[in-house]
Protein backbone atom coordinates (compact mmCIF):
# COMPACT_ATOMS: atom_id res chain seq x y z
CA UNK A 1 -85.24 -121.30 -124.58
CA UNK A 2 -85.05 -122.49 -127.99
CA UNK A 3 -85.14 -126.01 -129.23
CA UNK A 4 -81.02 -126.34 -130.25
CA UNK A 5 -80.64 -125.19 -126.28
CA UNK A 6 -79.09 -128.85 -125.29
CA UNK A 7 -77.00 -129.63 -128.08
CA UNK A 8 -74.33 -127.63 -126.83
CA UNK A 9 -74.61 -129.56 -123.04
CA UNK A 10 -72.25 -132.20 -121.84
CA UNK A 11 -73.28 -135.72 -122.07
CA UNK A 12 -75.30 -136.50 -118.79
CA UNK A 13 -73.36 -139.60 -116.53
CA UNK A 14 -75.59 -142.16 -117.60
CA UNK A 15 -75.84 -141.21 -120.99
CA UNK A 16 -73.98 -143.84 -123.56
CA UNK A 17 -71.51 -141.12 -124.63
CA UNK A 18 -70.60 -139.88 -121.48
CA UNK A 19 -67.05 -140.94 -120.92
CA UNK A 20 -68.15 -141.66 -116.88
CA UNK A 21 -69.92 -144.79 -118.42
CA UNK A 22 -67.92 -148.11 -119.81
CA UNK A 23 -69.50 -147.45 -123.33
CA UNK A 24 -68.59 -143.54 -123.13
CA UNK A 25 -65.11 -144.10 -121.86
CA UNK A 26 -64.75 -147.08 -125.14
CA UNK A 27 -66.22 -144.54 -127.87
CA UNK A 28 -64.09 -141.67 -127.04
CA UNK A 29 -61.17 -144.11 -126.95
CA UNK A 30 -62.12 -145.50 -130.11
CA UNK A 31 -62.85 -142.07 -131.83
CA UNK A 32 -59.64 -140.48 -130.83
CA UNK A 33 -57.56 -143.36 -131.74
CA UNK A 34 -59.53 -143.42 -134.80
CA UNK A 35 -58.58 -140.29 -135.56
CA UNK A 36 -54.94 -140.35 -134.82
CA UNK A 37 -54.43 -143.65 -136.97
CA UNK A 38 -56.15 -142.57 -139.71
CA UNK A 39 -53.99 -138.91 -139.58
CA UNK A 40 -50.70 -141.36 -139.27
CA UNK A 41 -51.90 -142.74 -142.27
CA UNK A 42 -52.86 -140.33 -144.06
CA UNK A 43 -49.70 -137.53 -143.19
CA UNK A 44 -47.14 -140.82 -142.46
CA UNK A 45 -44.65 -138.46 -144.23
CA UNK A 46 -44.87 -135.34 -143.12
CA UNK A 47 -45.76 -136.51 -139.69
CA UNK A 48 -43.06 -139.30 -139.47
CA UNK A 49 -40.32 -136.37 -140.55
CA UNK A 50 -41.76 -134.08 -137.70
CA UNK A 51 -41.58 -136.61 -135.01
CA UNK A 52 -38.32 -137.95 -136.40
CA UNK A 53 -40.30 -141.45 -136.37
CA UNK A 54 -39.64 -142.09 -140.11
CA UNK A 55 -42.72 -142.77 -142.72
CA UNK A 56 -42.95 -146.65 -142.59
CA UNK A 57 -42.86 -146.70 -138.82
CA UNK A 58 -45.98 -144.19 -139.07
CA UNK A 59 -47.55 -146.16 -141.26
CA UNK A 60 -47.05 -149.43 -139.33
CA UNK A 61 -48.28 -147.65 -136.13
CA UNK A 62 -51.64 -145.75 -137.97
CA UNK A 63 -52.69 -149.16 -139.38
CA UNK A 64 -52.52 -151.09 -136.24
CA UNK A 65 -54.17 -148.11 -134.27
CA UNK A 66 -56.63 -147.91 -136.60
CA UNK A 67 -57.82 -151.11 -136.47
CA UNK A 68 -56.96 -150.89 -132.93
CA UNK A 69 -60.11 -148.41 -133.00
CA UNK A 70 -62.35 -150.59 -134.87
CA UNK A 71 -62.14 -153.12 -132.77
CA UNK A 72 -62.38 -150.59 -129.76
CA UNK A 73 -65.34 -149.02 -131.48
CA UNK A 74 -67.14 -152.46 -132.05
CA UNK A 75 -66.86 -153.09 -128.21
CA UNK A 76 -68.32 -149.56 -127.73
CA UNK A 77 -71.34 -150.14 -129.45
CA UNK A 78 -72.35 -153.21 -127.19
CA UNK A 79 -75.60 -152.83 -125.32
CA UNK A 80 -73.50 -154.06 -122.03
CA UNK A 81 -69.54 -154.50 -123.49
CA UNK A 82 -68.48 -157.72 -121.74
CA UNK A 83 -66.17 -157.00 -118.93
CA UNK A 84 -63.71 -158.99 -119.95
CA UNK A 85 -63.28 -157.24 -123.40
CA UNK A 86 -63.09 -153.90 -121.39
CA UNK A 87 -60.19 -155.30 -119.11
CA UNK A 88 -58.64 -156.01 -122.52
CA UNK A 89 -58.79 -152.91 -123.84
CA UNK A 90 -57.72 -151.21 -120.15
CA UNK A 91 -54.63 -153.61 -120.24
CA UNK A 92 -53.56 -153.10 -123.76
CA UNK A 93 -53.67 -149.23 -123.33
CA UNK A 94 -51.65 -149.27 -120.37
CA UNK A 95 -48.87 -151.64 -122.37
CA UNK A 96 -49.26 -149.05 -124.91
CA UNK A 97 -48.09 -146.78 -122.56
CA UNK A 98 -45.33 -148.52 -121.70
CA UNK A 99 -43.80 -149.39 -124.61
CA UNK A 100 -44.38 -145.77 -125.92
CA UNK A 101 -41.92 -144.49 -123.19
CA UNK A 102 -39.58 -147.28 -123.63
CA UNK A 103 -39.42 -147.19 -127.65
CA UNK A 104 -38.75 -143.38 -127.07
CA UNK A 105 -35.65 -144.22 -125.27
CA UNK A 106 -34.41 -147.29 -126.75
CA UNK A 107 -35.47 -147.88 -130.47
CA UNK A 108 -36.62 -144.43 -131.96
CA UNK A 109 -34.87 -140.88 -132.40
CA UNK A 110 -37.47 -138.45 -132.00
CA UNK A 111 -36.80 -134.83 -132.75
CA UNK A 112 -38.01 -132.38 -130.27
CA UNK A 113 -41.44 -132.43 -131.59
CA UNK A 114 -41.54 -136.25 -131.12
CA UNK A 115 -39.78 -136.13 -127.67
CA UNK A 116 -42.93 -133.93 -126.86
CA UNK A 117 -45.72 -135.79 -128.81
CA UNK A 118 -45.02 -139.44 -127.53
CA UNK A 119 -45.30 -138.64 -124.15
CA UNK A 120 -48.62 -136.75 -124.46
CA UNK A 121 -50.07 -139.53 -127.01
CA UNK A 122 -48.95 -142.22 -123.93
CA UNK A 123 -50.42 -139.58 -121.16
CA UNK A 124 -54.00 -139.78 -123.13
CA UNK A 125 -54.01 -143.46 -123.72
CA UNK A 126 -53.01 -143.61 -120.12
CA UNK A 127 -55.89 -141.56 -119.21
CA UNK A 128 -58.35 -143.34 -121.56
CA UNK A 129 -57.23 -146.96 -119.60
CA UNK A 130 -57.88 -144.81 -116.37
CA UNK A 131 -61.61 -143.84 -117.20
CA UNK A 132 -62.01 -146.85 -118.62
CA UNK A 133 -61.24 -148.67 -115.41
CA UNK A 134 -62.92 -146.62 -113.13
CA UNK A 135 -66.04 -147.05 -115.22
CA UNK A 136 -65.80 -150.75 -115.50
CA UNK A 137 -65.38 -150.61 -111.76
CA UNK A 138 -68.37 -147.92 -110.94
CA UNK A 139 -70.57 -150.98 -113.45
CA UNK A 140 -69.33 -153.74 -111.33
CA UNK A 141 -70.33 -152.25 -108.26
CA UNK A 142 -73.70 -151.02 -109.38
CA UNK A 143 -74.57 -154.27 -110.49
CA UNK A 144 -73.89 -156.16 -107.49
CA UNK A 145 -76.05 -153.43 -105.58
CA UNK A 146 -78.65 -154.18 -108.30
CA UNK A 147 -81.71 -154.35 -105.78
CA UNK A 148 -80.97 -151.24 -104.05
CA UNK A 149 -79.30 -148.89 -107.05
CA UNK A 150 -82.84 -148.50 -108.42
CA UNK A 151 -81.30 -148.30 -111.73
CA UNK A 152 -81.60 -151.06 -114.74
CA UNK A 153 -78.58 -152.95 -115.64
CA UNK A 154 -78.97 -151.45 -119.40
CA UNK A 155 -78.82 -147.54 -118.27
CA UNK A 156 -75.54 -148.85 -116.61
CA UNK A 157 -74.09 -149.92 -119.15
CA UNK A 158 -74.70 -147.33 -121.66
């Protein structure tokens, strides 16, 4: 086998970038929101006149996402993120979600392509809130089995 054999293998569970583990499920959050804001920002035009959602409005949402991210991100790179900040982050997602579906109907006019893309964006955030929670939940249990997992609280968490 040569040496580059594992660089193309998925992220074992416990490893910190495996999305099966509180700071896996964070980073991928963080990256993909990351990289949706920043697009937003970048493409607010042609990307607000595809999705019918209008330049400023893109703008408005990229910014906040991105930060969104940062602050995502930051939690991410915790040793153990604090479960409370993870709850955060699982409850705002799922508000996201929400009020994506709701703005669709009531405030926006999305074109086809938007009618299309808003429900997928909220479907991914959805799913991001989902791992996120089943991760913080897999943690929680671990560490109240802590004498019998046989596992240290830091590979947990990572």
């Amino acid at each position: 086998m040569s040496a580059h054999a594992n660089t193309l293998t998925p992220a074992r569970p416990g490893s910190a970038f495996s999305p099966w583990t509180v700071r896996g499920a964070l980073t991928l959050d963080a990256l993909a929101t990351g990289g949706n804001g920043l697009a937003y920002l970048a493409f607010s035009g042609p990307l607000g006149e595809l999705f019918g959602l209008g330049r400023t409005t893109l703008l408005g949402i990229g910014a906040f996402i991105t930060v969104y991210a940062v602050a995502v991100g930051v939690l991410a790179a915790r040793r153990q993120p604090p479960p409370l900040g993870v709850r955060a982050v699982i409850d705002l997602n799922l508000v996201w979600v929400v009020l994506s579906l709701v703005a669709m109907e009531v405030w926006l006019e999305p074109t086809t392509a938007g009618f299309v893309w808003i429900p997928l964006q909220a479907a991914t955030v959805g799913l991001f809130a989902v791992l996120q929670f089943t991760a913080l939940r897999r943690s929680s249990r671990s560490s109240r089995n802590d004498g019998t997992s046989g596992t240290s609280r830091s590979a947990r968490y990572s």
